[in-house]
Protein backbone atom coordinates (compact mmCIF):
# COMPACT_ATOMS: atom_id res chain seq x y z
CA UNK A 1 18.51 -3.29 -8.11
CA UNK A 2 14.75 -2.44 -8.51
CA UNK A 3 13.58 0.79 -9.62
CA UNK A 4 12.15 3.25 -6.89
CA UNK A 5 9.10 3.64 -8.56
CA UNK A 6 7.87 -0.09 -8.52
CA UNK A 7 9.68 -0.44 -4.31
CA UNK A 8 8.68 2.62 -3.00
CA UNK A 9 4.66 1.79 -2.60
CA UNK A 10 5.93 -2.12 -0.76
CA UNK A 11 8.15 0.07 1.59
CA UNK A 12 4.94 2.28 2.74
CA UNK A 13 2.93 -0.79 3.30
CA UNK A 14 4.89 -1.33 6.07
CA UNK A 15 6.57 1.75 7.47
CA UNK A 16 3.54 3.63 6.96
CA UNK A 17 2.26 0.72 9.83
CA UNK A 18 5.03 1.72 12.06
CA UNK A 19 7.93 -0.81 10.81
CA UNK A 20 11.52 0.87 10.96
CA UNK A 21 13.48 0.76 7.67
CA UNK A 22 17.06 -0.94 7.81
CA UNK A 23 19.17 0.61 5.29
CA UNK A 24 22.53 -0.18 6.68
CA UNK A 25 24.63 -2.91 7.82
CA UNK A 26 25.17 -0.92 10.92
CA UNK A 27 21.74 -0.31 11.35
CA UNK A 28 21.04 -3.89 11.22
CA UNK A 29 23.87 -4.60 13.61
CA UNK A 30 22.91 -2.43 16.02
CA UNK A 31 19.00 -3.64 16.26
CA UNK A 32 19.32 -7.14 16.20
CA UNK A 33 22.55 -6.68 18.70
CA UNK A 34 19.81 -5.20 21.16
CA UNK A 35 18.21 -6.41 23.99
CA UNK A 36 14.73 -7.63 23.36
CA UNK A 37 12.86 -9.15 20.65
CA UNK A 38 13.42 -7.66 17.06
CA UNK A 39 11.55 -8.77 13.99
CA UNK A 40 12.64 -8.18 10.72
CA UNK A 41 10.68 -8.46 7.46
CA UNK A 42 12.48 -9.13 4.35
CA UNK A 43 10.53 -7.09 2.28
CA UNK A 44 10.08 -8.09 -1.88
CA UNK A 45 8.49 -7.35 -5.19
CA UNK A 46 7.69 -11.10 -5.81
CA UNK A 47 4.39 -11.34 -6.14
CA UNK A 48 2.92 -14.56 -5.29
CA UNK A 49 5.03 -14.67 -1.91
CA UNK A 50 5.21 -10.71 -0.75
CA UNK A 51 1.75 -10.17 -1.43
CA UNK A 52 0.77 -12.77 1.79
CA UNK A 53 3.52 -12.06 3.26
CA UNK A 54 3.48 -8.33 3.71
CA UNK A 55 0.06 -8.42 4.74
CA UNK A 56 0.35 -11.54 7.19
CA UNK A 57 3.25 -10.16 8.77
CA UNK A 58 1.00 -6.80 9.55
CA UNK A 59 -2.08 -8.89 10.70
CA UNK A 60 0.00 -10.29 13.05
CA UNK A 61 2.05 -7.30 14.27
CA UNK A 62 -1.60 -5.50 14.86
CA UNK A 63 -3.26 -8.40 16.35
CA UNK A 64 -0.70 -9.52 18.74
CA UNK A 65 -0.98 -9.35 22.59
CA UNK A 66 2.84 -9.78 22.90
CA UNK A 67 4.72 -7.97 20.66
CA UNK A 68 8.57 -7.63 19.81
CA UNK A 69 10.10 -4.80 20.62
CA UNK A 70 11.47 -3.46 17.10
CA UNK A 71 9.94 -4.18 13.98
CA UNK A 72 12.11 -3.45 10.99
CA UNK A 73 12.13 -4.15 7.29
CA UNK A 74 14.88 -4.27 5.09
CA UNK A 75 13.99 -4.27 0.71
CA UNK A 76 15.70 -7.54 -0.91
CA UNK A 77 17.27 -6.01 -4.35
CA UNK A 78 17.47 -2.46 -3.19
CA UNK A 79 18.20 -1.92 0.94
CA UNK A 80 21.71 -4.14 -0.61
CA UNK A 81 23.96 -3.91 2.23
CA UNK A 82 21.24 -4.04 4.89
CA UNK A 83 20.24 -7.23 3.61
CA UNK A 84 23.25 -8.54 3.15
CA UNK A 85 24.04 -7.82 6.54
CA UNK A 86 20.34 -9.41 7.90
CA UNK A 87 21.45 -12.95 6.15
CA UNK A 88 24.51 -13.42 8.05
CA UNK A 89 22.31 -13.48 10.79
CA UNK A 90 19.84 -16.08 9.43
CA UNK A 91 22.86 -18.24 8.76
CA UNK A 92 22.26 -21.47 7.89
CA UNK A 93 19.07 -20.77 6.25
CA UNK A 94 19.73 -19.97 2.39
CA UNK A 95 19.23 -16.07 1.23
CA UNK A 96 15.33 -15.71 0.94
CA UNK A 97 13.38 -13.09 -0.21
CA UNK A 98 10.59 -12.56 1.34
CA UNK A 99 11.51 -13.97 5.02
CA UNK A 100 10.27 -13.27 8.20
CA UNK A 101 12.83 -13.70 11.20
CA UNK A 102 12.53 -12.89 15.17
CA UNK A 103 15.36 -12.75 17.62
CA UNK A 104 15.84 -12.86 20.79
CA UNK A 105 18.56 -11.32 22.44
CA UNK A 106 20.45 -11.30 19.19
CA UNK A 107 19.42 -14.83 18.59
CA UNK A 108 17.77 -16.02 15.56
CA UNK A 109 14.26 -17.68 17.49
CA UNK A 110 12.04 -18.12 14.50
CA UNK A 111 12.25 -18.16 10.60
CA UNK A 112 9.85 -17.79 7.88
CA UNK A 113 11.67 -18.64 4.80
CA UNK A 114 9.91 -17.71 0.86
CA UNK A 115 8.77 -21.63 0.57
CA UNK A 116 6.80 -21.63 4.45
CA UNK A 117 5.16 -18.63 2.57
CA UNK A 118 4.27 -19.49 -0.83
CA UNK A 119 0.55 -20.89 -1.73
CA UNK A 120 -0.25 -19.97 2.22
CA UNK A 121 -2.14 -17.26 3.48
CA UNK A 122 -2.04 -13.92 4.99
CA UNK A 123 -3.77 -15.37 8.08
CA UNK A 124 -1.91 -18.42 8.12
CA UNK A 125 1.59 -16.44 7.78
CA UNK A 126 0.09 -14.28 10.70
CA UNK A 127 -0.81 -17.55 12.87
CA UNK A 128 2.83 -18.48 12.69
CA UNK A 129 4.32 -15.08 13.85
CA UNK A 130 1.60 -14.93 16.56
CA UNK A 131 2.64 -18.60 18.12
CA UNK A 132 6.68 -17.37 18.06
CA UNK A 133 5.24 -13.85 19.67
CA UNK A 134 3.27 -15.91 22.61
CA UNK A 135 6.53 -17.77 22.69
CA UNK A 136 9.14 -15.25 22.64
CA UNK A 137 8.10 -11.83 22.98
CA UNK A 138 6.86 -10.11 26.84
């Protein structure tokens, strides 16, 4: 588990930009269970993949024309359970941290997994989200 101190500033980059916190499996269960499109950040403290993906994930969320309807984040190595919980739902795709995932009705519809995000881009992480947005969001 991280500390607080070094987590803590990550979180606010995105809830302070409206994304809801998951800090339970039931919390997790009950979004993604929801009608609608939910996406859920992964959220991380590694560097050379959070630090585009964090701020790709927000160009896209503010740039959108269609957006889902819940956007959540959950902390790999501190939200524990919440996480755990997320990555049943991204079955078969190996625990990744950071990962970007949208569903649909419950329904996994698009992944972002660490390697799609390492050595790319804010804006090419945010092209990605924006295509499965046009595609899946109202």
């Amino acid at each position: 588990m991280y500390p607080a101190e070094i987590v803590i500033p990550m979180k606010e980059e995105l809830t302070e930009n409206g994304f809801q916190e998951l800090l339970t499996a039931e919390q997790v269960e009950k979004v993604i269970s929801e009608k609608g499109t939910t996406l859920v950040m992964i959220n991380s403290v590694c560097g050379c993949s959070a630090g585009t993906a964090r701020p790709g994930v927000l160009m896209a969320v503010n740039n959108a024309s269609k957006k889902p309807d819940h956007i959540t984040t959950s902390f790999a190595g501190f939200d524990v359970d919440a996480v755990k919980k997320v990555r049943e739902y991204l079955m078969p795709y190996p625990p990744s941290s950071p990962a970007i995932a949208l569903f649909k009705d419950g329904q996994l519809v698009h992944m972002i997994e660490r390697h799609n995000i390492e050595g790319r881009s804010a804006q090419m992480i945010a092209d990605s989200l924006l295509g499965a947005f046009e595609t899946h969001c109202n």
